[in-house]
PDB file of N, CA and C in Angstrom:
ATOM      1  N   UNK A   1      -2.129   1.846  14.342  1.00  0.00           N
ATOM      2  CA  UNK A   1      -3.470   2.379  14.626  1.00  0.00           C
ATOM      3  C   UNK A   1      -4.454   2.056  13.514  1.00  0.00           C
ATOM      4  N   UNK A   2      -3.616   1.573  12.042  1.00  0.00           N
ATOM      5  CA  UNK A   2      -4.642   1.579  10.913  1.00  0.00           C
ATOM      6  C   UNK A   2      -4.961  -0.150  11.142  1.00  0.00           C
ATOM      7  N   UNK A   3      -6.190  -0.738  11.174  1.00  0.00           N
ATOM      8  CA  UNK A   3      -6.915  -2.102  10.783  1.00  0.00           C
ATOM      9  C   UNK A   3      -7.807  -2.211   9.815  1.00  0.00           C
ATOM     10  N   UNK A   4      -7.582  -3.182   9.471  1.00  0.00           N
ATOM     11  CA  UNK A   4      -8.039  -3.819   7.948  1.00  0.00           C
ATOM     12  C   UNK A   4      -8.709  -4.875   8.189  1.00  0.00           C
ATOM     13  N   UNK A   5      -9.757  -4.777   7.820  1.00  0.00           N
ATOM     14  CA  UNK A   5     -10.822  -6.663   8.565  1.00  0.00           C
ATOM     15  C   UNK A   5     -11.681  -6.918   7.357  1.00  0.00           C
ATOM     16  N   UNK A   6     -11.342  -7.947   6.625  1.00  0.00           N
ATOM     17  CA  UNK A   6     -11.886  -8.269   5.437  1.00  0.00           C
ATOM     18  C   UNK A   6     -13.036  -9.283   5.664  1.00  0.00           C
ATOM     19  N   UNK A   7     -13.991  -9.244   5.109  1.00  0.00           N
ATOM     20  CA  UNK A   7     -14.805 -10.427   5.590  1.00  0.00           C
ATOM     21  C   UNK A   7     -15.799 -10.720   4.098  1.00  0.00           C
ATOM     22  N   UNK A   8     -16.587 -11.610   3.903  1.00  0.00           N
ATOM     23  CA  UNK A   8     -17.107 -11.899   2.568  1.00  0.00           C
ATOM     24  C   UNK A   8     -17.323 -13.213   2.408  1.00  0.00           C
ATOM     25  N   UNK A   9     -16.115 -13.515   2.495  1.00  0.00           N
ATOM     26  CA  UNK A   9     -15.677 -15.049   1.723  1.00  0.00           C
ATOM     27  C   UNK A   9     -16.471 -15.958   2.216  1.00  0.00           C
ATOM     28  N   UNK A  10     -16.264 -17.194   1.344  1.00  0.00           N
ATOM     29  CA  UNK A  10     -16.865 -18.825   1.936  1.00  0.00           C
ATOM     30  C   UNK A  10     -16.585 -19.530   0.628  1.00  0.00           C
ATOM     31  N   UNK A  11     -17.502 -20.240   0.872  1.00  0.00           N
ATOM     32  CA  UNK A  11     -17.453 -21.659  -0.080  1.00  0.00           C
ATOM     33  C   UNK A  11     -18.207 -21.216  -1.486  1.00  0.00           C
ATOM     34  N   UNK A  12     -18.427 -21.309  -2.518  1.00  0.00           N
ATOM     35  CA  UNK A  12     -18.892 -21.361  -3.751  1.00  0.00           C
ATOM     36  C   UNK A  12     -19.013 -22.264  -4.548  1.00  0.00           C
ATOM     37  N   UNK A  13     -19.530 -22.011  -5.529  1.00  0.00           N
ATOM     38  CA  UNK A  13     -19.622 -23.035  -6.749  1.00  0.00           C
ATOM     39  C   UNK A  13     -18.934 -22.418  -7.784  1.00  0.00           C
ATOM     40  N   UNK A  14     -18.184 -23.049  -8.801  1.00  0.00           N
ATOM     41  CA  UNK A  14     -17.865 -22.012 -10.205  1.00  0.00           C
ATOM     42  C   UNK A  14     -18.775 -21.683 -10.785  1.00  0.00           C
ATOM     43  N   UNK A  15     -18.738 -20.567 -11.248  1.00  0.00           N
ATOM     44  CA  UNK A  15     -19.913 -20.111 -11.769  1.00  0.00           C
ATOM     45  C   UNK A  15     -20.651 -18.849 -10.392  1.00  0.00           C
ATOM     46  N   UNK A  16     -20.389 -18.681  -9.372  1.00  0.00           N
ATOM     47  CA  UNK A  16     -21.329 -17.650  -8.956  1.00  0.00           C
ATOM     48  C   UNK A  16     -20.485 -16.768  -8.314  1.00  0.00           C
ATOM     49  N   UNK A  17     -20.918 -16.148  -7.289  1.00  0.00           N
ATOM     50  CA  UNK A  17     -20.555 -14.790  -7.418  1.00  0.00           C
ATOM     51  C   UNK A  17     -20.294 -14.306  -5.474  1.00  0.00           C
ATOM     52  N   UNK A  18     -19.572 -13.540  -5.117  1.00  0.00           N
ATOM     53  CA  UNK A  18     -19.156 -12.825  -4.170  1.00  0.00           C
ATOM     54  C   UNK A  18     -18.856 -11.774  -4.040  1.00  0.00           C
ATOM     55  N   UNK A  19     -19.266 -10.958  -2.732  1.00  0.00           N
ATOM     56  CA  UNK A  19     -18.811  -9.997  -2.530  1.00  0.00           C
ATOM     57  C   UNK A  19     -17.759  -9.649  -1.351  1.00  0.00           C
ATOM     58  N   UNK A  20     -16.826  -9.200  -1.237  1.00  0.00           N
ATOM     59  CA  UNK A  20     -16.166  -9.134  -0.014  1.00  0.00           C
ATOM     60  C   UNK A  20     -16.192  -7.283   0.041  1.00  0.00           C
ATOM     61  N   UNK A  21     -15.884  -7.300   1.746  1.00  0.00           N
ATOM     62  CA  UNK A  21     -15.812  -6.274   2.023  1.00  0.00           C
ATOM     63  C   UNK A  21     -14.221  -5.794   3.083  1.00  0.00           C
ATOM     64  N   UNK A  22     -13.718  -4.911   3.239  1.00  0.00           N
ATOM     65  CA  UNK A  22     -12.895  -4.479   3.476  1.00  0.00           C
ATOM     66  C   UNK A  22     -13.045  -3.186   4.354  1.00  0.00           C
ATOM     67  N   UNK A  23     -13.082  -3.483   5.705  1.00  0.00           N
ATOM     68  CA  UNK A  23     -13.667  -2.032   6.403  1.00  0.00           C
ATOM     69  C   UNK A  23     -12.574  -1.870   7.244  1.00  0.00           C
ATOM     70  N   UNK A  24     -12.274  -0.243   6.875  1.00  0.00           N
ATOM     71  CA  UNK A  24     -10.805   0.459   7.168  1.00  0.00           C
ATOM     72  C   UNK A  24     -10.945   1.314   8.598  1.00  0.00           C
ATOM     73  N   UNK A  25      -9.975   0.871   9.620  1.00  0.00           N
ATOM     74  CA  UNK A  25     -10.305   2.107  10.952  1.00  0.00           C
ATOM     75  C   UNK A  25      -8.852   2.715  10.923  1.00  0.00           C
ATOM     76  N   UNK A  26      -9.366   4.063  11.312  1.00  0.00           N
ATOM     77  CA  UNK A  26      -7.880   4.870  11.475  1.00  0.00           C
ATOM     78  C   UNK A  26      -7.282   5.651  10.268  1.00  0.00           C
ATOM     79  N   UNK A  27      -7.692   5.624   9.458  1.00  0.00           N
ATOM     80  CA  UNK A  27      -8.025   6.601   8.188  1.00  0.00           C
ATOM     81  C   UNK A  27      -8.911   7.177   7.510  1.00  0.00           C
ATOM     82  N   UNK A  28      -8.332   8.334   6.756  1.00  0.00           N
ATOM     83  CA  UNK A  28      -9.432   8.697   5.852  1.00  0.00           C
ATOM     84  C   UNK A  28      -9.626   8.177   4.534  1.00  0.00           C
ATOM     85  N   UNK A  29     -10.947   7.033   4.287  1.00  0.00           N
ATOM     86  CA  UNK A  29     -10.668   6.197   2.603  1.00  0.00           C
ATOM     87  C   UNK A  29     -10.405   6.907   1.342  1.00  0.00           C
ATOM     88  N   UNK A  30     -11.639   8.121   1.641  1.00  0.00           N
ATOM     89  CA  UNK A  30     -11.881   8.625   0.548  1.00  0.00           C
ATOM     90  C   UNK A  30     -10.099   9.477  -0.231  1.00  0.00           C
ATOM     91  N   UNK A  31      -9.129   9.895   0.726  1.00  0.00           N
ATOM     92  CA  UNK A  31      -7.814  10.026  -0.091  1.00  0.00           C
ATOM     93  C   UNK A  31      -6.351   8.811  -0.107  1.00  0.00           C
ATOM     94  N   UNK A  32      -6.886   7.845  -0.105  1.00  0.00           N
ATOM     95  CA  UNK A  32      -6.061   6.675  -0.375  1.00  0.00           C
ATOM     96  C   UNK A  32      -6.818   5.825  -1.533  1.00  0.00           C
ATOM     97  N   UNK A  33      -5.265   5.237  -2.126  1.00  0.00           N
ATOM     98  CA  UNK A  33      -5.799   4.083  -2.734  1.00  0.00           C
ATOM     99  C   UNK A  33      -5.445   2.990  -2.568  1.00  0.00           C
ATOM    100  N   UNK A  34      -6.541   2.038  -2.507  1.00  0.00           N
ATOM    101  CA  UNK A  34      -6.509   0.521  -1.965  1.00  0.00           C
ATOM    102  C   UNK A  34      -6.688  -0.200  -3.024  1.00  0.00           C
ATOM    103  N   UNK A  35      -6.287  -1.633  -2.664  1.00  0.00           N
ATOM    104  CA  UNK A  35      -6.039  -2.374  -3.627  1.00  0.00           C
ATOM    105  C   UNK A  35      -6.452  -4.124  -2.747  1.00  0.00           C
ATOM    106  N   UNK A  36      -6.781  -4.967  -3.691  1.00  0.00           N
ATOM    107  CA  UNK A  36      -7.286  -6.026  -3.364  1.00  0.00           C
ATOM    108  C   UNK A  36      -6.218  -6.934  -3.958  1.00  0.00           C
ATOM    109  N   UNK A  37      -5.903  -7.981  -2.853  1.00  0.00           N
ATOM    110  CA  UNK A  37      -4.619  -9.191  -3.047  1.00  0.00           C
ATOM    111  C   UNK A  37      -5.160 -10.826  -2.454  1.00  0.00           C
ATOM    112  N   UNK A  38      -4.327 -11.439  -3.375  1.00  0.00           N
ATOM    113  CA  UNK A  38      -4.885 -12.928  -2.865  1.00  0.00           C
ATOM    114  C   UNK A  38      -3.822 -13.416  -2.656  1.00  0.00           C
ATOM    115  N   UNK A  39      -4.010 -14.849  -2.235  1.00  0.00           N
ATOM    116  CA  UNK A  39      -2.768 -15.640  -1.922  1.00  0.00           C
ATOM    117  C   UNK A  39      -2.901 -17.072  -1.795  1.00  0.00           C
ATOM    118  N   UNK A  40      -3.104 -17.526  -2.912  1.00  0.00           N
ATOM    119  CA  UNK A  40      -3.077 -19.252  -3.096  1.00  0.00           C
ATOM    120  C   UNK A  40      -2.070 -19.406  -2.357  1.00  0.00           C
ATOM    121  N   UNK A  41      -2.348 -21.373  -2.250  1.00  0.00           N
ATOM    122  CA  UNK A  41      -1.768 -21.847  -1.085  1.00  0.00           C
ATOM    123  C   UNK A  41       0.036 -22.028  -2.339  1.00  0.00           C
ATOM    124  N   UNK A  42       0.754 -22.560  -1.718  1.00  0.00           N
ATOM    125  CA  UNK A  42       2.145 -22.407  -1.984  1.00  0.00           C
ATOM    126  C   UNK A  42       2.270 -21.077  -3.054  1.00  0.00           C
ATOM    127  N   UNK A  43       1.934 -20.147  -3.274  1.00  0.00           N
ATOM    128  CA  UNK A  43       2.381 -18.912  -4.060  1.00  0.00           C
ATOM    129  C   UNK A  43       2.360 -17.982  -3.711  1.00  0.00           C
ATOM    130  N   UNK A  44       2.881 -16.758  -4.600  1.00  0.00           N
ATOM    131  CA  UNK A  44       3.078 -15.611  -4.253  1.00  0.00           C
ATOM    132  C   UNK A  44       1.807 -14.845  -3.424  1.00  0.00           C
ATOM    133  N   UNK A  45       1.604 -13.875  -3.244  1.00  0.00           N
ATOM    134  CA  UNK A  45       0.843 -12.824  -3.247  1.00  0.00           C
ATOM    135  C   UNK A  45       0.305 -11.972  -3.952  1.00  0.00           C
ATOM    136  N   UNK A  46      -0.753 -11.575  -4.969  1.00  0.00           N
ATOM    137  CA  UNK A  46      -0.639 -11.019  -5.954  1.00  0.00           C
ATOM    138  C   UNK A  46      -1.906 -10.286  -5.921  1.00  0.00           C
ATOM    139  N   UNK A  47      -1.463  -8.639  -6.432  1.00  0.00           N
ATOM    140  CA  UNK A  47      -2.747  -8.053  -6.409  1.00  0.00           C
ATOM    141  C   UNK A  47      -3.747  -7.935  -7.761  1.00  0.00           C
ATOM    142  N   UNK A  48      -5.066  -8.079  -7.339  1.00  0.00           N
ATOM    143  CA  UNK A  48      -5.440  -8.097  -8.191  1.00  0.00           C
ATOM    144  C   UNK A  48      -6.567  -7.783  -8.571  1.00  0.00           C
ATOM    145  N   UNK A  49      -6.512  -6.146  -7.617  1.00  0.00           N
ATOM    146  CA  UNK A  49      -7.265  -4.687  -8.414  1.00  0.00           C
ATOM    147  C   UNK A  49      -7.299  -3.760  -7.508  1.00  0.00           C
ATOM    148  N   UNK A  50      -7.109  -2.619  -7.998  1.00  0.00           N
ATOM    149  CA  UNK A  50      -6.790  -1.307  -7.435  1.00  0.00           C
ATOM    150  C   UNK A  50      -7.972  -0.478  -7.322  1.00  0.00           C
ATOM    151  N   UNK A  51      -8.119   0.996  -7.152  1.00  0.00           N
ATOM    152  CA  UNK A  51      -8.738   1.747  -6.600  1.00  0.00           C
ATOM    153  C   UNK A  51      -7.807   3.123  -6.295  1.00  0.00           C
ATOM    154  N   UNK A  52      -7.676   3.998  -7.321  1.00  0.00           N
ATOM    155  CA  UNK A  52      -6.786   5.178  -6.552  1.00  0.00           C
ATOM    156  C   UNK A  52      -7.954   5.947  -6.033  1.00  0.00           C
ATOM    157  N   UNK A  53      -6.786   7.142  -5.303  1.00  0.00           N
ATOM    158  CA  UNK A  53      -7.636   7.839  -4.612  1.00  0.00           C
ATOM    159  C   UNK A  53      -8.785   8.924  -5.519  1.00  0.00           C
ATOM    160  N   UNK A  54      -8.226   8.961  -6.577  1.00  0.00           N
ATOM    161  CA  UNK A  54      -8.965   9.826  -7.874  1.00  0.00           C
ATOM    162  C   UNK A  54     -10.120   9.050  -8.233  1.00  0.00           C
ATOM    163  N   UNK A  55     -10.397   8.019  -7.796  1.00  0.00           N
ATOM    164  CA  UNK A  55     -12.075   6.308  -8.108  1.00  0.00           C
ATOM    165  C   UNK A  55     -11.217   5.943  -9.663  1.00  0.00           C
ATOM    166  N   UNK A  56      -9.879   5.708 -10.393  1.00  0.00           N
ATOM    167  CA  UNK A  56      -9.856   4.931 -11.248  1.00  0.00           C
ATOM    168  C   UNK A  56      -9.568   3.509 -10.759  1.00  0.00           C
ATOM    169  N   UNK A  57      -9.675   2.498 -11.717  1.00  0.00           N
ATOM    170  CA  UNK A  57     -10.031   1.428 -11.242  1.00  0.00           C
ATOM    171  C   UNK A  57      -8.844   0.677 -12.041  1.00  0.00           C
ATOM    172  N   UNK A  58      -8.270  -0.275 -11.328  1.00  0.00           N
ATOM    173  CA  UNK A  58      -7.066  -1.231 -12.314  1.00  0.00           C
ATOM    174  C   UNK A  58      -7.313  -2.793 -12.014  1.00  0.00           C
ATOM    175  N   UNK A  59      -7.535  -3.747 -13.006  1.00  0.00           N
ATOM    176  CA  UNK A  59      -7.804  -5.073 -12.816  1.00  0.00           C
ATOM    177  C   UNK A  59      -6.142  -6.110 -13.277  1.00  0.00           C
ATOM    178  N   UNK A  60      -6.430  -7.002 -12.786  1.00  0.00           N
ATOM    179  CA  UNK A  60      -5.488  -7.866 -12.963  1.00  0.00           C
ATOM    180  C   UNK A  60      -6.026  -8.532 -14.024  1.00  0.00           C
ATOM    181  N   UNK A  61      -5.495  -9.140 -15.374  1.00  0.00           N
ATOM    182  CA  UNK A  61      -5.962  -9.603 -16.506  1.00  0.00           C
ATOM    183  C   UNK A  61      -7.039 -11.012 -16.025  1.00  0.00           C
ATOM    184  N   UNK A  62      -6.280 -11.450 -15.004  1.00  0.00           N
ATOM    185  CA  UNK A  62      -6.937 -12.871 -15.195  1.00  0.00           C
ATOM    186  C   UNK A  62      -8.619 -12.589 -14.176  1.00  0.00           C
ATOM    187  N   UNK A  63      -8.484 -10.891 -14.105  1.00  0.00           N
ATOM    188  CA  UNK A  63      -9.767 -10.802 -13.364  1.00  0.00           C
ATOM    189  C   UNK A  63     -11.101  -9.944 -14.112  1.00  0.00           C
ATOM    190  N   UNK A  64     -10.168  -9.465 -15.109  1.00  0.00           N
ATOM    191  CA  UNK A  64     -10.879  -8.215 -15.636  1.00  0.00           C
ATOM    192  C   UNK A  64     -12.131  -8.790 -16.454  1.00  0.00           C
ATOM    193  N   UNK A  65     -13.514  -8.180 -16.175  1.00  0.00           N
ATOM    194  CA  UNK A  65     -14.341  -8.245 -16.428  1.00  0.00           C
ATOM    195  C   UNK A  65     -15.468  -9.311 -15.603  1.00  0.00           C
ATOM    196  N   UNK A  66     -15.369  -9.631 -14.850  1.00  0.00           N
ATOM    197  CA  UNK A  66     -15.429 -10.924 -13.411  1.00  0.00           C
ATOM    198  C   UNK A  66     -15.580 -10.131 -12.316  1.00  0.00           C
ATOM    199  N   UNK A  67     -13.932  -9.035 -12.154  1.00  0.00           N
ATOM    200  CA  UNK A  67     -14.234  -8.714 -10.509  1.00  0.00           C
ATOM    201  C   UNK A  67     -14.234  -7.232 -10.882  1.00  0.00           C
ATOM    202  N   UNK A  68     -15.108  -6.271  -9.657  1.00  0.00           N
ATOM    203  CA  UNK A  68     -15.412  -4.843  -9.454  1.00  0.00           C
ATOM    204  C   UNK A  68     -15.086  -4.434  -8.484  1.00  0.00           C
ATOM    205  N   UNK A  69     -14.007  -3.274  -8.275  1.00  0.00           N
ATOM    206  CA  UNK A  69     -13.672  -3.164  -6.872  1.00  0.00           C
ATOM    207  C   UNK A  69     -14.623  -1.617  -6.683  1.00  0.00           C
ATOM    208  N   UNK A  70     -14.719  -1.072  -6.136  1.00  0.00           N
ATOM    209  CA  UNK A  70     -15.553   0.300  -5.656  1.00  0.00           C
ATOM    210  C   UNK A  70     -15.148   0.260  -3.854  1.00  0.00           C
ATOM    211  N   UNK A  71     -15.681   1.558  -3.552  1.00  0.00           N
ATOM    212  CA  UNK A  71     -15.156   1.912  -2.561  1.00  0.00           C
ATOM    213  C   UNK A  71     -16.456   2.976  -1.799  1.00  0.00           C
ATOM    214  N   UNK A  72     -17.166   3.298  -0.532  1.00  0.00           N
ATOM    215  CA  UNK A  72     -18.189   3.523   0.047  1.00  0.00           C
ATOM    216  C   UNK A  72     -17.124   4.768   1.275  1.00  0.00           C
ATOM    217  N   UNK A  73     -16.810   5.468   0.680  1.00  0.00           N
ATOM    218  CA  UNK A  73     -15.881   6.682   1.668  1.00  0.00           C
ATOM    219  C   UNK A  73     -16.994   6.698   2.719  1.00  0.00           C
ATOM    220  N   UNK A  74     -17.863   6.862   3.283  1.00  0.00           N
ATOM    221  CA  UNK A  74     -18.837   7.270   4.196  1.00  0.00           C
ATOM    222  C   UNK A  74     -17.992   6.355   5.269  1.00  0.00           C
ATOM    223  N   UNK A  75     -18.107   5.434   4.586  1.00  0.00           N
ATOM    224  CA  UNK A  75     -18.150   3.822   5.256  1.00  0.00           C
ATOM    225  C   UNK A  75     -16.971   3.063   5.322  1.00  0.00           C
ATOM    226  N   UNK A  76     -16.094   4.093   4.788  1.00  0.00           N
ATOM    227  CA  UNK A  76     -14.660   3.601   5.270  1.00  0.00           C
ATOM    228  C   UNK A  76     -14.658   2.035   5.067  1.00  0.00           C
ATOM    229  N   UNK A  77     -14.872   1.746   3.855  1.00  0.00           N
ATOM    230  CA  UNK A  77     -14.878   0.182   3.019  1.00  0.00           C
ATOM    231  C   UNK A  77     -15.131   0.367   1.532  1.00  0.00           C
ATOM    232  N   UNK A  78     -13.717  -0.662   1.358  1.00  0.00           N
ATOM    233  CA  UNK A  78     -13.420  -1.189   0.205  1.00  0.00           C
ATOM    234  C   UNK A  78     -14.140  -1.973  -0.107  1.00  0.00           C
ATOM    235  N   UNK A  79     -14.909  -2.620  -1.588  1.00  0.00           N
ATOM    236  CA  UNK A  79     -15.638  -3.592  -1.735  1.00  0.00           C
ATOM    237  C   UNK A  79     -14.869  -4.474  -3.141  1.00  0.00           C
ATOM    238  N   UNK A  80     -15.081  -5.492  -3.102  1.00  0.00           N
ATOM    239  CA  UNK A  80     -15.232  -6.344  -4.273  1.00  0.00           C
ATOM    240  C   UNK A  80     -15.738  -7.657  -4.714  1.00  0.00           C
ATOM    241  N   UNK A  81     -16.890  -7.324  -5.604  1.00  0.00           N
ATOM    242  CA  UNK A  81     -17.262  -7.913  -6.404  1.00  0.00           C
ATOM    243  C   UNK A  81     -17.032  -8.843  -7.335  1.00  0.00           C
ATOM    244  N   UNK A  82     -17.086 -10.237  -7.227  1.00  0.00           N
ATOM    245  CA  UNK A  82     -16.714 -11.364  -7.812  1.00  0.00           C
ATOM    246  C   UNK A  82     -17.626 -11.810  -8.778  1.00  0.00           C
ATOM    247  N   UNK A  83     -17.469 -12.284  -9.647  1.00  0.00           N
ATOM    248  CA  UNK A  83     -18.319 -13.017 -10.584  1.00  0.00           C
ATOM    249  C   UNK A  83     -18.568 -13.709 -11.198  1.00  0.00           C
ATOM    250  N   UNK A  84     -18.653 -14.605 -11.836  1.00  0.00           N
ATOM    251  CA  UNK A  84     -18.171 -15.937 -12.938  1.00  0.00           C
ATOM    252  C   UNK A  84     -17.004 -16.851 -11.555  1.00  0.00           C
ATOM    253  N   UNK A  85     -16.699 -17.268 -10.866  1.00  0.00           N
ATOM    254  CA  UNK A  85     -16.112 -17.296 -10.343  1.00  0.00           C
ATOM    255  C   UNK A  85     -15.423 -18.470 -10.552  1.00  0.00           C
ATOM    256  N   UNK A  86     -14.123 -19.081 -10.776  1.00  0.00           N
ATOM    257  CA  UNK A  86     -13.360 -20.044 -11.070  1.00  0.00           C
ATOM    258  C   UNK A  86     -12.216 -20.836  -9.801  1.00  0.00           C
ATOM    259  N   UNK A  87     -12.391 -21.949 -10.204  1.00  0.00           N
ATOM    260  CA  UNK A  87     -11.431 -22.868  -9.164  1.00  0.00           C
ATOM    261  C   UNK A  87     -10.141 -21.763  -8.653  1.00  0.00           C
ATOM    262  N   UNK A  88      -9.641 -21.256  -9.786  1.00  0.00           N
ATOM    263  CA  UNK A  88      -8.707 -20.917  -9.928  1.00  0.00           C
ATOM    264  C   UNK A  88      -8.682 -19.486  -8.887  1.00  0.00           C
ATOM    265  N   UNK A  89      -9.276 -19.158  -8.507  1.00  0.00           N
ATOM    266  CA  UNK A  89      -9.645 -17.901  -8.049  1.00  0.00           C
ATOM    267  C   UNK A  89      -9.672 -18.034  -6.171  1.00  0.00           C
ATOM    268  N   UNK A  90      -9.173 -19.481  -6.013  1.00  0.00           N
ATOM    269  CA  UNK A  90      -9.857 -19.935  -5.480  1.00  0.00           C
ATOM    270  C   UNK A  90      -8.045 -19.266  -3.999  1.00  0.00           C
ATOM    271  N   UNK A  91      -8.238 -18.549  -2.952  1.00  0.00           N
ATOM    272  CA  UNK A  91      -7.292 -18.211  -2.722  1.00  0.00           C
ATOM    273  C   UNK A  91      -8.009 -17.455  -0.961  1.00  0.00           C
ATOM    274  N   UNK A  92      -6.627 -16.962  -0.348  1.00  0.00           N
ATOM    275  CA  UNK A  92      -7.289 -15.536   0.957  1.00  0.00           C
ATOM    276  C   UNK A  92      -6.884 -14.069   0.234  1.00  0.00           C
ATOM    277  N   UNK A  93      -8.138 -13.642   0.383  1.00  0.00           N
ATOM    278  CA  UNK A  93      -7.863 -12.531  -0.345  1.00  0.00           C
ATOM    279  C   UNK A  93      -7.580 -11.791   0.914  1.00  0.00           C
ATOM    280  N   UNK A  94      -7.209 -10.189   0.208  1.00  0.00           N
ATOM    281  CA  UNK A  94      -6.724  -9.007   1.540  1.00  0.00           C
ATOM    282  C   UNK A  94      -6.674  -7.825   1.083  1.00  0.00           C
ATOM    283  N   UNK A  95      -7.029  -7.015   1.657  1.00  0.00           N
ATOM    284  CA  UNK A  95      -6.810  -5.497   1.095  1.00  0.00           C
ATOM    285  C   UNK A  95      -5.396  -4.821   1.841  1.00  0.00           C
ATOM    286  N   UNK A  96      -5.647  -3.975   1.060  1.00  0.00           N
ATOM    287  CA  UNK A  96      -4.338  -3.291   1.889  1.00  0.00           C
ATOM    288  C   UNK A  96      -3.912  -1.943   0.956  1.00  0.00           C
ATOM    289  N   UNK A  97      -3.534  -0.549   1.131  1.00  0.00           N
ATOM    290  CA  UNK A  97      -3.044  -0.128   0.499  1.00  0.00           C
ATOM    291  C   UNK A  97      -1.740  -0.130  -0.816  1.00  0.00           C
ATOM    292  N   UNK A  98      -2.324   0.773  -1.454  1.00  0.00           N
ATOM    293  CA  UNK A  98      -1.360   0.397  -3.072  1.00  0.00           C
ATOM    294  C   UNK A  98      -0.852   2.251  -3.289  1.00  0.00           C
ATOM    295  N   UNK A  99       0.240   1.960  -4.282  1.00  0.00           N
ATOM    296  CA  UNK A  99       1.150   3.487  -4.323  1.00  0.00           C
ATOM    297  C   UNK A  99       1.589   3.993  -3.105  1.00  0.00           C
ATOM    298  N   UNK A 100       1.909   3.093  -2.163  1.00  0.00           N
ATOM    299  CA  UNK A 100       2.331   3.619  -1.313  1.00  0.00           C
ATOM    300  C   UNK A 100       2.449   2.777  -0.020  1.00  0.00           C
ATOM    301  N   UNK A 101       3.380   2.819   1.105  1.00  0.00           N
ATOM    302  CA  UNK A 101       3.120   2.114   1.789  1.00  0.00           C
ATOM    303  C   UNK A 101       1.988   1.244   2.663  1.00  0.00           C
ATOM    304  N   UNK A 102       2.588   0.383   2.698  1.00  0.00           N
ATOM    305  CA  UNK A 102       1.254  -1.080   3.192  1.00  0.00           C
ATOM    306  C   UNK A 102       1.031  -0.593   4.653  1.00  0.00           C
ATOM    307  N   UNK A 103      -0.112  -0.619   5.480  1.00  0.00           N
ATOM    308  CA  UNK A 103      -0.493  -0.738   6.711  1.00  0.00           C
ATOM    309  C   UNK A 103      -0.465  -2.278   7.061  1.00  0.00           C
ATOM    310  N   UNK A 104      -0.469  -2.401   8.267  1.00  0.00           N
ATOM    311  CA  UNK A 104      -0.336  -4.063   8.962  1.00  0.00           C
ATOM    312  C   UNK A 104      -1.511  -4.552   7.854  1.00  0.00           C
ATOM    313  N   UNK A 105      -0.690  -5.621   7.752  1.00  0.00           N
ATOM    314  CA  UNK A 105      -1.904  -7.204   6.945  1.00  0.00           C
ATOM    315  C   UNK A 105      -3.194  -6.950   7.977  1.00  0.00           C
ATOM    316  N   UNK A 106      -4.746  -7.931   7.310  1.00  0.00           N
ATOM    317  CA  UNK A 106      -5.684  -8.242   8.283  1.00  0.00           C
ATOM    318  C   UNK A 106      -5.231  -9.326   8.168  1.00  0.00           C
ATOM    319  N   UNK A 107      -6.444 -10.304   8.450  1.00  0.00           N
ATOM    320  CA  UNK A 107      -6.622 -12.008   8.394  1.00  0.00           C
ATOM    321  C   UNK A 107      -6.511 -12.342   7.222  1.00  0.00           C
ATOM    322  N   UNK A 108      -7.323 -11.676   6.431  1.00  0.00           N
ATOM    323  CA  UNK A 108      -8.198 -11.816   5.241  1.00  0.00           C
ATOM    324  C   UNK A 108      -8.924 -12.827   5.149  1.00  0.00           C
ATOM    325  N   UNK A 109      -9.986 -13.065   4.026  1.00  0.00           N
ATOM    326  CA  UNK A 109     -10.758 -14.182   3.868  1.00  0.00           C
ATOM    327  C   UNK A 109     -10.674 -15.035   2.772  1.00  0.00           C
ATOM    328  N   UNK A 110     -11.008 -16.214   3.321  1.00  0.00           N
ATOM    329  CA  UNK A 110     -10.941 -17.294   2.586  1.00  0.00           C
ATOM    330  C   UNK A 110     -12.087 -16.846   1.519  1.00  0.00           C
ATOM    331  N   UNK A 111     -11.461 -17.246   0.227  1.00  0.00           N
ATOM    332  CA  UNK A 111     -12.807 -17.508  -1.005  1.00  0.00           C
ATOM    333  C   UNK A 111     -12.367 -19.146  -1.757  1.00  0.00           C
ATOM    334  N   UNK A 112     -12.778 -19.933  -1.466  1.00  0.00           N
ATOM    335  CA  UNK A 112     -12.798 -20.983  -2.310  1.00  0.00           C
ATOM    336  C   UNK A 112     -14.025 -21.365  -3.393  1.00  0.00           C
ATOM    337  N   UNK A 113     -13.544 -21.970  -4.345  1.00  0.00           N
ATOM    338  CA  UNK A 113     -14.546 -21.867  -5.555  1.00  0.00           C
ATOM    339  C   UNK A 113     -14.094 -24.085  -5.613  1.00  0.00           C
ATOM    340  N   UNK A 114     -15.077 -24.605  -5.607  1.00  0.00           N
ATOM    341  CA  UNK A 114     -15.477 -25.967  -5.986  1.00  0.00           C
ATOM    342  C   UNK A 114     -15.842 -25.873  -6.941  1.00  0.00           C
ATOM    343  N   UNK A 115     -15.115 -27.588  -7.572  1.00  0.00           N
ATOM    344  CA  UNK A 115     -15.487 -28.029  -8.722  1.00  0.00           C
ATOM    345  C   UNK A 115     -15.852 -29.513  -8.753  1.00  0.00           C
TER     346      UNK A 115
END
């Protein structure tokens, strides 16, 4: 019953900036915590920033200070904020709950960064 539909992404340049969004049906946001994951092509899955349900915030090193995750409870959406943005970064991102069990995957969206 819970869906996850991420949308944001596209094409970039290094150097600028994105926002994606993450809009949640079938729960309540404001007492979960979500978390933001990518997934380059042949690799893992890896998250890389949180959101508990208390608004603290956890970054993945290779993101910290670049990306902002926040969260709009009204609006039942996760957000994050990209910045400086690098090849490397370059992946489908996805939300999904963290500390606790995962709800079904979305699509997620493509963010590619050109160089």
């Amino acid at each position: 019953q819970v869906q996850l539909v991420e949308s944001g992404g596209g094409l970039v340049q290094p150097g600028g900036s994105l926002r994606l969004s993450c809009a949640v049906s079938g729960t309540i946001l404001s007492i979960y915590a979500m978390g933001w994951y990518r997934q380059a092509p042949g690799k893992q899955r890896e998250l890389v920033a949180h959101i508990t349900d208390g608004g603290r915030t956890f970054y993945a090193e290779s993101v910290k200070g670049r990306f902002t995750i926040s969260r709009d409870n009204a609006k039942k959406t996760v957000y994050l904020q990209m910045n400086s943005l690098e090849p490397e970064d370059t992946a489908v991102y996805y939300c999904n709950r963290v500390l606790s069990s995962s709800y079904p995957w979305g699509q997620g969206t493509q963010v590619t960064v050109s160089s």
